[in-house]
C-alpha atoms as a PDB file:
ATOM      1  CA  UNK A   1       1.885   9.819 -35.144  1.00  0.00           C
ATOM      2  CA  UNK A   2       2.462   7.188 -32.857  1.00  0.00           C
ATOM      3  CA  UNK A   3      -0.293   5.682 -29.893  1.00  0.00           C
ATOM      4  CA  UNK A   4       2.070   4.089 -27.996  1.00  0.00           C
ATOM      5  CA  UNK A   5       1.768   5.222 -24.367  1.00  0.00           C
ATOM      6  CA  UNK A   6       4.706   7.104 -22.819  1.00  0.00           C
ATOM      7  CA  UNK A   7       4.878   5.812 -19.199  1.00  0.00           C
ATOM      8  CA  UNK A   8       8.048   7.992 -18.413  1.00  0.00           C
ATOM      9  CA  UNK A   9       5.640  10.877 -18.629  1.00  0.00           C
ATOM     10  CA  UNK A  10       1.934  10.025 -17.560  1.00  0.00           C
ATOM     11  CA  UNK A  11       2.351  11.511 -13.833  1.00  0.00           C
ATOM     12  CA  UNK A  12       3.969  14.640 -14.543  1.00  0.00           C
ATOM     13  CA  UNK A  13       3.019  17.388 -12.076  1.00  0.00           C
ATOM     14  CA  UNK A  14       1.596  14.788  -9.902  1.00  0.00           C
ATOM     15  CA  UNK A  15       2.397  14.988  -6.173  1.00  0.00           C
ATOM     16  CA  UNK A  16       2.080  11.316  -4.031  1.00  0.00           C
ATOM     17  CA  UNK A  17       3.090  10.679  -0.716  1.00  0.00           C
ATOM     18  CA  UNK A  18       3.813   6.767   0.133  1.00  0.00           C
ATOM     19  CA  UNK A  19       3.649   5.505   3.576  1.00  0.00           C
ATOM     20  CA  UNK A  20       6.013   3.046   4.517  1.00  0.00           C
ATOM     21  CA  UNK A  21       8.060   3.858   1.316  1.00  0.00           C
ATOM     22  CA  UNK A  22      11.609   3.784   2.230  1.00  0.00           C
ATOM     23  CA  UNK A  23      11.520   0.007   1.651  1.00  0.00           C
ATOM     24  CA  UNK A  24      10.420  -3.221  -0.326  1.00  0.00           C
ATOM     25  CA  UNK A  25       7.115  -3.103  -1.933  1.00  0.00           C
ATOM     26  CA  UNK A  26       6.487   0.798  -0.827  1.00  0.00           C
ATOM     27  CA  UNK A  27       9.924   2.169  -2.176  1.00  0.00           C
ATOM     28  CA  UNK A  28       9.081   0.259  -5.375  1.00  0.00           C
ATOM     29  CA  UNK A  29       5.696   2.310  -5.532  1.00  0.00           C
ATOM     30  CA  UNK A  30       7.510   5.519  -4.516  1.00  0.00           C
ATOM     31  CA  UNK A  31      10.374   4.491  -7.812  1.00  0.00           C
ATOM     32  CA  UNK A  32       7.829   3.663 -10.058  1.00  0.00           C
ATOM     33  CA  UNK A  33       5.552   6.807  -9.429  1.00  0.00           C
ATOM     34  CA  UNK A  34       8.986   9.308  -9.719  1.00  0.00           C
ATOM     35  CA  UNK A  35       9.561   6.965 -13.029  1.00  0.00           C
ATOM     36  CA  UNK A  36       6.352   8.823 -14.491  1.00  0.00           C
ATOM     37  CA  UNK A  37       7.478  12.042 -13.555  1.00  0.00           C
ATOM     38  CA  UNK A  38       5.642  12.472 -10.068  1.00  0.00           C
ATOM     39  CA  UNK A  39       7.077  14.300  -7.156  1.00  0.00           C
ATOM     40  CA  UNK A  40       6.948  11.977  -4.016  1.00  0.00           C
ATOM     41  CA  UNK A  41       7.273  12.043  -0.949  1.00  0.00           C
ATOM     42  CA  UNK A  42       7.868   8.757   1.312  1.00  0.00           C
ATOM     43  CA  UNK A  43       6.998   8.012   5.441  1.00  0.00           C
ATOM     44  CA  UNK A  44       8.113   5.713   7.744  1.00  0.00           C
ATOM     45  CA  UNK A  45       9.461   5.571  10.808  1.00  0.00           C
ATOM     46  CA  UNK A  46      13.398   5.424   9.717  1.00  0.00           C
ATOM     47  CA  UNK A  47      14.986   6.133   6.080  1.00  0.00           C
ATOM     48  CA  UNK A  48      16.442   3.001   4.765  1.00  0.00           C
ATOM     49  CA  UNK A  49      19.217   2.495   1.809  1.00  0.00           C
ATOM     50  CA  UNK A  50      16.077   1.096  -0.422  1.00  0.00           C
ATOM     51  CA  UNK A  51      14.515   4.566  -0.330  1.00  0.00           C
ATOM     52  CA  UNK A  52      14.175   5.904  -3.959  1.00  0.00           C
ATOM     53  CA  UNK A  53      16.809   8.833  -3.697  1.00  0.00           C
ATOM     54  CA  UNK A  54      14.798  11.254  -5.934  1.00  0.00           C
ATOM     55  CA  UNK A  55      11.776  11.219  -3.116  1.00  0.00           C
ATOM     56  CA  UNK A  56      11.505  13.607  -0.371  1.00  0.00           C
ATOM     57  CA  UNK A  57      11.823  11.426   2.853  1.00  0.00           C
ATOM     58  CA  UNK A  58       9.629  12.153   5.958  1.00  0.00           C
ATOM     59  CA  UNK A  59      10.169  10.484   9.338  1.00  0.00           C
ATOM     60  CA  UNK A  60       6.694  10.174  11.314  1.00  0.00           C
ATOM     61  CA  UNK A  61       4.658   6.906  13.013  1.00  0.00           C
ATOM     62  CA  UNK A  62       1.439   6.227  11.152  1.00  0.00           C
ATOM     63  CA  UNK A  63      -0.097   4.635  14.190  1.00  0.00           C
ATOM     64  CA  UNK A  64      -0.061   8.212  16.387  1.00  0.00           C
ATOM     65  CA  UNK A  65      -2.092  10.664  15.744  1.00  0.00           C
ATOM     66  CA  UNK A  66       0.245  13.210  16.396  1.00  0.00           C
ATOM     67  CA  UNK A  67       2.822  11.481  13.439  1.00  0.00           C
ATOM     68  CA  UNK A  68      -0.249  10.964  11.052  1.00  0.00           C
ATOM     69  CA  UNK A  69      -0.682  14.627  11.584  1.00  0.00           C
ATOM     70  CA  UNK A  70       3.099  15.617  11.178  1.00  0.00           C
ATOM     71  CA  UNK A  71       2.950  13.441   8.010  1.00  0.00           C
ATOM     72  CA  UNK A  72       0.509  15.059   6.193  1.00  0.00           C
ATOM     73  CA  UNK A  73       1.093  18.780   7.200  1.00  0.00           C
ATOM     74  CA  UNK A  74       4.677  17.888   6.534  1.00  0.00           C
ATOM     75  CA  UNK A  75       4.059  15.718   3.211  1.00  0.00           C
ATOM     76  CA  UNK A  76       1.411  18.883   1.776  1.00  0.00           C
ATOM     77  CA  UNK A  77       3.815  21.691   2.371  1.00  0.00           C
ATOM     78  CA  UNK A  78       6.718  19.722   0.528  1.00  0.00           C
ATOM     79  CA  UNK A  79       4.640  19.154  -2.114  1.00  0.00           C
ATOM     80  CA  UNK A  80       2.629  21.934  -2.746  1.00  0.00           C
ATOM     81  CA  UNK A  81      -0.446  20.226  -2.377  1.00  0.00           C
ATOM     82  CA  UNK A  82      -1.536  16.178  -2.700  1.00  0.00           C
ATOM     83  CA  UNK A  83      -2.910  14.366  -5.784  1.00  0.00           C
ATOM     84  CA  UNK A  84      -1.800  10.689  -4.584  1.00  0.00           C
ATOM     85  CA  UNK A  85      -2.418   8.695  -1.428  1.00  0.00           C
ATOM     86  CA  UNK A  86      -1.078   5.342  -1.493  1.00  0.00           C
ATOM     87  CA  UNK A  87      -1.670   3.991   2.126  1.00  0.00           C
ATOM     88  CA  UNK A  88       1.093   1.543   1.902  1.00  0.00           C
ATOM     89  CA  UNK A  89       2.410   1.033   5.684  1.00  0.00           C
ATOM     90  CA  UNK A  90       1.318  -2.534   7.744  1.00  0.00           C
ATOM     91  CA  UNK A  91       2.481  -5.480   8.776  1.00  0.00           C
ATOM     92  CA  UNK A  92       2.241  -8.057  11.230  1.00  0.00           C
ATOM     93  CA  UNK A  93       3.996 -10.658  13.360  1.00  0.00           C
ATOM     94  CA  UNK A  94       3.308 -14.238  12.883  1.00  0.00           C
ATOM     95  CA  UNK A  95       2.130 -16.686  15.871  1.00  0.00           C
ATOM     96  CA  UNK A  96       2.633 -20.162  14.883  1.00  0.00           C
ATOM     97  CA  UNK A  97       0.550 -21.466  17.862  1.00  0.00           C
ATOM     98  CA  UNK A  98      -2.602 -20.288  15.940  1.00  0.00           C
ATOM     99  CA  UNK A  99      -4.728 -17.108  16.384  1.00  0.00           C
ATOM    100  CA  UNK A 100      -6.062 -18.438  19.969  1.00  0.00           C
ATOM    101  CA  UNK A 101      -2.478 -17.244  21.117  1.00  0.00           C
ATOM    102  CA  UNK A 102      -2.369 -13.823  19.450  1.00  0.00           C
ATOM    103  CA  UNK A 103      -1.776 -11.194  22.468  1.00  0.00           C
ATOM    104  CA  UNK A 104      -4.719  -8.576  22.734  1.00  0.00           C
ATOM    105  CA  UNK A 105      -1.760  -6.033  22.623  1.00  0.00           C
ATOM    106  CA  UNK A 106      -0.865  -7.566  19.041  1.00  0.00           C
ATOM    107  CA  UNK A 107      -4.934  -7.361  17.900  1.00  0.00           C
ATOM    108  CA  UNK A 108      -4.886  -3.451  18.559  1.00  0.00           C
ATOM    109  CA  UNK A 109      -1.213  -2.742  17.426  1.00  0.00           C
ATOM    110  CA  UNK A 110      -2.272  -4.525  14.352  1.00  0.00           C
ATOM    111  CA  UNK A 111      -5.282  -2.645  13.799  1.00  0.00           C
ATOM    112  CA  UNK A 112      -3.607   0.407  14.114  1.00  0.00           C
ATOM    113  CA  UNK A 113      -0.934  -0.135  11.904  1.00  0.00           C
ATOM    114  CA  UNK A 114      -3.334  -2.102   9.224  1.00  0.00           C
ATOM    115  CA  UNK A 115      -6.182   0.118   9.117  1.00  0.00           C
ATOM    116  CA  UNK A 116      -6.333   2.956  11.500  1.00  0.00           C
ATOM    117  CA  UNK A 117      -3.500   4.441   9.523  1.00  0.00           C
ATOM    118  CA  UNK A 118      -4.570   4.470   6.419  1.00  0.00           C
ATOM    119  CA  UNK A 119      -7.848   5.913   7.736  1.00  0.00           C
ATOM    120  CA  UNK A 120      -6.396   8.889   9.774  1.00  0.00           C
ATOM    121  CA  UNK A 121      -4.226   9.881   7.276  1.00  0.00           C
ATOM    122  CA  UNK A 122      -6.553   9.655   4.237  1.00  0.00           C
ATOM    123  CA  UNK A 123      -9.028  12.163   6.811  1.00  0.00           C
ATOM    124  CA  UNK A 124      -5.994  14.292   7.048  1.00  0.00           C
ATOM    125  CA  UNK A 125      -5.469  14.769   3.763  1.00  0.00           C
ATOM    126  CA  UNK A 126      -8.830  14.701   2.168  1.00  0.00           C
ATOM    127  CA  UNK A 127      -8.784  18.433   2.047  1.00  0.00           C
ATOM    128  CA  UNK A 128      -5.683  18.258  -0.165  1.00  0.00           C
ATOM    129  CA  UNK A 129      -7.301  15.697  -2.286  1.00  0.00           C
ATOM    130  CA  UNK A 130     -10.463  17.606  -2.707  1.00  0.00           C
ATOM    131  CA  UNK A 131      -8.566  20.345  -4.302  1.00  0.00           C
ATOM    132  CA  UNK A 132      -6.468  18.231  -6.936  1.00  0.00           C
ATOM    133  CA  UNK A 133      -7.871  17.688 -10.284  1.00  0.00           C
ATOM    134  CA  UNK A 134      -6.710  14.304 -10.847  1.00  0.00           C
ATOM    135  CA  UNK A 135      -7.002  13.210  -6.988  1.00  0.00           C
ATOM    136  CA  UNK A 136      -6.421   8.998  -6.536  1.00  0.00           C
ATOM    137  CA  UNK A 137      -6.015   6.971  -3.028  1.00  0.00           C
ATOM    138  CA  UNK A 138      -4.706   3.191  -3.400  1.00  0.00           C
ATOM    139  CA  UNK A 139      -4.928   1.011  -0.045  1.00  0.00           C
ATOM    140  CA  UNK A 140      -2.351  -1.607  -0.024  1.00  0.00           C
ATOM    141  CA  UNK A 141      -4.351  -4.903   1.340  1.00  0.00           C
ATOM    142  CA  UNK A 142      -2.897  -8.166   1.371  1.00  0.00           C
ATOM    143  CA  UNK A 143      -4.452 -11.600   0.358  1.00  0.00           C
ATOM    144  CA  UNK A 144      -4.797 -12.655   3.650  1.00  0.00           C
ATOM    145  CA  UNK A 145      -7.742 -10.771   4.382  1.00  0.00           C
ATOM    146  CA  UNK A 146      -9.893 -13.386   2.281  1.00  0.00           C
ATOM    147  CA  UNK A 147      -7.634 -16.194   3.377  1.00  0.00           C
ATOM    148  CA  UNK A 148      -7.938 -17.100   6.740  1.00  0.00           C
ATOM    149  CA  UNK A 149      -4.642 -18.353   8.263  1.00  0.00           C
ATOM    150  CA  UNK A 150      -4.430 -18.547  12.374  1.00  0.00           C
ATOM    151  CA  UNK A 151      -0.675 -17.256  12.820  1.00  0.00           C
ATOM    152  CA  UNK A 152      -1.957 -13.863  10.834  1.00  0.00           C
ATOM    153  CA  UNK A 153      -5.505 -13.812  11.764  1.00  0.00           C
ATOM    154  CA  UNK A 154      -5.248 -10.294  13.612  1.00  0.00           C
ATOM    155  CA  UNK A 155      -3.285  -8.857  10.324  1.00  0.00           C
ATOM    156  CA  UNK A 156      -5.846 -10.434   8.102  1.00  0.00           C
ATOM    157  CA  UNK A 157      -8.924  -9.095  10.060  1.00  0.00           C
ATOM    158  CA  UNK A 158      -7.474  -5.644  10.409  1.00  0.00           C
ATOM    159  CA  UNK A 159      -6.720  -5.983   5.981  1.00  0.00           C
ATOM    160  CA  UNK A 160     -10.222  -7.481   5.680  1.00  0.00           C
ATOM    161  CA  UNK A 161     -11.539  -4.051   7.410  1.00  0.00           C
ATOM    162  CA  UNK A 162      -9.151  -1.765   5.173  1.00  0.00           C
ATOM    163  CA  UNK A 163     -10.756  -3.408   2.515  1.00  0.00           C
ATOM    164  CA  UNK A 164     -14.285  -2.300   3.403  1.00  0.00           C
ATOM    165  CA  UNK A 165     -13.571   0.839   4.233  1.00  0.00           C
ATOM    166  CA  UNK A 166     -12.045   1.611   1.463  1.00  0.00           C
ATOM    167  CA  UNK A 167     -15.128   0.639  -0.632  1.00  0.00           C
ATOM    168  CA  UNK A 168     -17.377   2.117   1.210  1.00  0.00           C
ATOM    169  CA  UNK A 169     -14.541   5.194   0.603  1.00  0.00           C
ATOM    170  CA  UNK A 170     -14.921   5.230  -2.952  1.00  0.00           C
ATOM    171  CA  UNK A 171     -18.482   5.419  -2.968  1.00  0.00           C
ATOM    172  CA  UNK A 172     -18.236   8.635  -0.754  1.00  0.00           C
ATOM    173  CA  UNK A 173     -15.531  10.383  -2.939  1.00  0.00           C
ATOM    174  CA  UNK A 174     -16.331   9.672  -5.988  1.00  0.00           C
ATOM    175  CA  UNK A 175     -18.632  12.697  -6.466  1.00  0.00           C
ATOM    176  CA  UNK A 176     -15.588  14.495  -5.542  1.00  0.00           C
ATOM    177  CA  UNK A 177     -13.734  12.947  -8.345  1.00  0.00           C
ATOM    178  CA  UNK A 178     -11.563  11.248  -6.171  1.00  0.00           C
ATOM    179  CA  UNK A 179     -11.141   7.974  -6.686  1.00  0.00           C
ATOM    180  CA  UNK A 180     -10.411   4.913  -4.128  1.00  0.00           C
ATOM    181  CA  UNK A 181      -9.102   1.503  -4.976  1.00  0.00           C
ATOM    182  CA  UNK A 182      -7.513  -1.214  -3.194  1.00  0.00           C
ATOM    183  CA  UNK A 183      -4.256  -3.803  -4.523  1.00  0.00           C
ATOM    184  CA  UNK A 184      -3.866  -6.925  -2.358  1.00  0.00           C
ATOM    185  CA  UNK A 185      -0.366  -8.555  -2.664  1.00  0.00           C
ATOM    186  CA  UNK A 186      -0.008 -12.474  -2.753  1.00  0.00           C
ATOM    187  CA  UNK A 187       3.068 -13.511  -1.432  1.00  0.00           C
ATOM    188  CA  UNK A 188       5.705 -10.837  -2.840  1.00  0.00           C
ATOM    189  CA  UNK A 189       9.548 -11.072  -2.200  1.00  0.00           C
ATOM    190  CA  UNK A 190      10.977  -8.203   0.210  1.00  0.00           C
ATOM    191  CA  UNK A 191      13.437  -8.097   3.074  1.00  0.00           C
ATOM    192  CA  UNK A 192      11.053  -8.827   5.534  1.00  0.00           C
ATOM    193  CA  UNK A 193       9.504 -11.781   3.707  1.00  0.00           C
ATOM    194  CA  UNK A 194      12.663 -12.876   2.500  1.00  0.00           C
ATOM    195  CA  UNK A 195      13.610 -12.755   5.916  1.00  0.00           C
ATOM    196  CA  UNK A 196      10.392 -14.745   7.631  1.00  0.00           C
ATOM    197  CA  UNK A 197      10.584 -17.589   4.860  1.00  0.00           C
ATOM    198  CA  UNK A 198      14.443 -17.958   5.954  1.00  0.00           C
ATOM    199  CA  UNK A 199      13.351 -18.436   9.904  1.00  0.00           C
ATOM    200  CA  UNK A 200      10.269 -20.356   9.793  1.00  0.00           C
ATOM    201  CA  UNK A 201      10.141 -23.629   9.119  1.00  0.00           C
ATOM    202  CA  UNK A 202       7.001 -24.522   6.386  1.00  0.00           C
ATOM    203  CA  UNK A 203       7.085 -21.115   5.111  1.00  0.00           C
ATOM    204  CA  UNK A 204       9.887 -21.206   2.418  1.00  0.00           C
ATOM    205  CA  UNK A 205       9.445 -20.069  -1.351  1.00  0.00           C
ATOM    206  CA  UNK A 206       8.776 -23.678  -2.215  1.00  0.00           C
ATOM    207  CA  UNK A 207       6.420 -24.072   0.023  1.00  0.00           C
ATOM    208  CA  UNK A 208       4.482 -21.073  -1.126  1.00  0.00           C
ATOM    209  CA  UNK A 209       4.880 -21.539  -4.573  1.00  0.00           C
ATOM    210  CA  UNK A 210       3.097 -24.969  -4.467  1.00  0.00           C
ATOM    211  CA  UNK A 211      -0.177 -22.496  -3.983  1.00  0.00           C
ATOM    212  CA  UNK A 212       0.383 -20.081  -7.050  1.00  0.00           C
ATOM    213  CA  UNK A 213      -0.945 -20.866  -9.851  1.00  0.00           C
ATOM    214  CA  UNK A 214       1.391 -18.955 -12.208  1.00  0.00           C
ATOM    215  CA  UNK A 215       4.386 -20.849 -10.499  1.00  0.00           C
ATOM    216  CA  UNK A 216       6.454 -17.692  -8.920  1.00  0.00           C
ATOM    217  CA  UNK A 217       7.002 -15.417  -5.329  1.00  0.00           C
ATOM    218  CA  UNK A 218       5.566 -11.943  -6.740  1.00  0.00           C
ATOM    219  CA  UNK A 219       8.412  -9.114  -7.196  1.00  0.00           C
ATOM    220  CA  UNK A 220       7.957  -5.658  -5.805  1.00  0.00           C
ATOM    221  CA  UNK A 221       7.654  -4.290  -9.430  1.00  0.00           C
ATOM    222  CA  UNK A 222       4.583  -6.447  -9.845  1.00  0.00           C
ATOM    223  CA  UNK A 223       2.599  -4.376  -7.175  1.00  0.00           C
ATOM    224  CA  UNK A 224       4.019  -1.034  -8.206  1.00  0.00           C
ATOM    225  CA  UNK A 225       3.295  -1.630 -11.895  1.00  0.00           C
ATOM    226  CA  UNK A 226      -0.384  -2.011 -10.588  1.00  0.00           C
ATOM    227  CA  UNK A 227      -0.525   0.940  -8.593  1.00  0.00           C
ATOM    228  CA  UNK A 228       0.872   3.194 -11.402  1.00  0.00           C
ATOM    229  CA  UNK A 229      -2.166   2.185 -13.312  1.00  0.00           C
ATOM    230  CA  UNK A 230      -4.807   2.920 -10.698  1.00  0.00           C
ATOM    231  CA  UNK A 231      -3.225   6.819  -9.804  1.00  0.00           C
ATOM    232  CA  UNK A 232      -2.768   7.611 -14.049  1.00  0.00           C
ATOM    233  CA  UNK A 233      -5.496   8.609 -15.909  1.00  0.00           C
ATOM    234  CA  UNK A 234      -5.350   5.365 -17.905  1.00  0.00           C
ATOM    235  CA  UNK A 235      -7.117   4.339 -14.428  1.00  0.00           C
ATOM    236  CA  UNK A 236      -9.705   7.597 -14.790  1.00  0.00           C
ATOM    237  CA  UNK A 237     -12.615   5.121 -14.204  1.00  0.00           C
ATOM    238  CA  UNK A 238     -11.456   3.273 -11.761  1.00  0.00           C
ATOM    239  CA  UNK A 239     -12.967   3.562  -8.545  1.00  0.00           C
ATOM    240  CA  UNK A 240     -14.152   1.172  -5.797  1.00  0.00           C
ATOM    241  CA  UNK A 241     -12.339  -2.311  -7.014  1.00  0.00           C
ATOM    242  CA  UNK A 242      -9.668  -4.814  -4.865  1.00  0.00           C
ATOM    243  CA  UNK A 243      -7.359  -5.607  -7.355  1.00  0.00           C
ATOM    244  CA  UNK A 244      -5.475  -9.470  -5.989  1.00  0.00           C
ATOM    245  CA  UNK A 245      -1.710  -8.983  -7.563  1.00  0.00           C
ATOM    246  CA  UNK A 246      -0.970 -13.083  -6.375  1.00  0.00           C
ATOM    247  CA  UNK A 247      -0.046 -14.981  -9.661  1.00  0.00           C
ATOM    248  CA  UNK A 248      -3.469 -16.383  -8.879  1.00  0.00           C
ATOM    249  CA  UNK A 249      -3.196 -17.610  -5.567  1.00  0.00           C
ATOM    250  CA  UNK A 250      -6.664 -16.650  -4.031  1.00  0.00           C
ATOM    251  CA  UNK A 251      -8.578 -17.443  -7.513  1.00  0.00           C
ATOM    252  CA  UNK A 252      -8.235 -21.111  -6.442  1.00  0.00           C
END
């Protein structure tokens, strides 16, 4: 009999619901997760062509109450109940002039978007959680919470809190059996990054790669990969841990 691990079929009868999975590094969490054999369900504001096509989509705005609510009632009756969280949504404009020049308006959209999200909807779906067997959150952080870069400062201070919380998370749950663990992306290629490093002078993939030690701009597959690990039960005792996914950029 063989031991070798079949990864086609490790998440079969698991339900997940991505946020901010109809694109780049979310709709490669969303693939990778149907891949194992769980149902899924993606949010975001709009469908895009990189949605995984085998994933329920759900339009909704992670930074009103009223869509974090939609999402989850929504994402729960779809699925028949909730075993997966992966709190994948955020973002944030960059301002070149340094964080001094970072709008107050910017501060509290990012905070919203970066942490408030992840919060409300993880509250609005702990009941769901609490009645899987097998229930698993994963926070999608960034490296720039530990960091500190001015044109991101209010991204990386609202990542920096996500990763606190989350911690402090996983201690609360894990009684429950739920378990809470973070994955903070280096620099990963995606249309939107793709896109900055095209219009911003000093922040092309040369330029980045000079700071990664294992010489490369991370793929989408790299995070996902991660993230299937942390919601199987090859993951079972894994609870309360940031996981850096950077080619080794923030162990200099």
């Amino acid at each position: 009999m063989s031991n070798k691990l079949d990864l086609s079929k490790e998440l079969i009868g698991r339900r997940a619901l991505v946020t901010g999975g109809s694109r780049g590094i979310g709709a490669a969490i969303a693939q990778r997760l149907l891949d194992a054999g769980a149902k899924v369900v993606v949010a975001a504001r709009t469908p895009d062509n990189d949605a995984p096509a085998a994933a329920t989509f759900i339009a909704g705005d992670v930074t009103a109450s009223e869509g974090v609510e939609a999402i989850a009632t929504k994402a729960i009756a779809a699925l028949g109940g909730l075993d997966i969280l992966v709190n994948n949504a955020g973002g944030g404009r960059a301002f070149l002039g340094g964080s001094w020049t970072i709008p107050d308006k910017e501060w509290h959209d990012s905070f919203a978007l970066n942490l408030f999200a992840a919060i409300r909807l993880t509250n609005a779906v702990l009941p769901a959680l609490r009645a899987s067997k097998a229930a698993a959150v994963v926070n999608i952080s960034s490296a720039a919470a530990t960091m500190p870069f001015g044109p991101f400062a209010h991204y990386g201070a609202a990542k920096a809190a996500l990763n606190y919380y989350s911690r402090t998370l996983a201690v609360e749950l894990a009684p429950s059996g739920i378990r809470v663990n973070v994955v903070s992306p280096g620099v990963i290629s995606t249309p939107g990054s793709d896109e900055f490093a095209k219009t911003t002078p000093g922040f092309s993939p040369g330029d980045w790669v000079r700071n990664i030690p294992l010489g490369r701009i991370g793929a989408t597959e790299d995070i996902a990969e991660v993230v299937a690990l942390l919601v199987s039960d090859r993951g079972k005792f894994l609870t309360g841990v940031n996981y850096p996914v950077d080619g080794g950029m923030t162990a200099r």
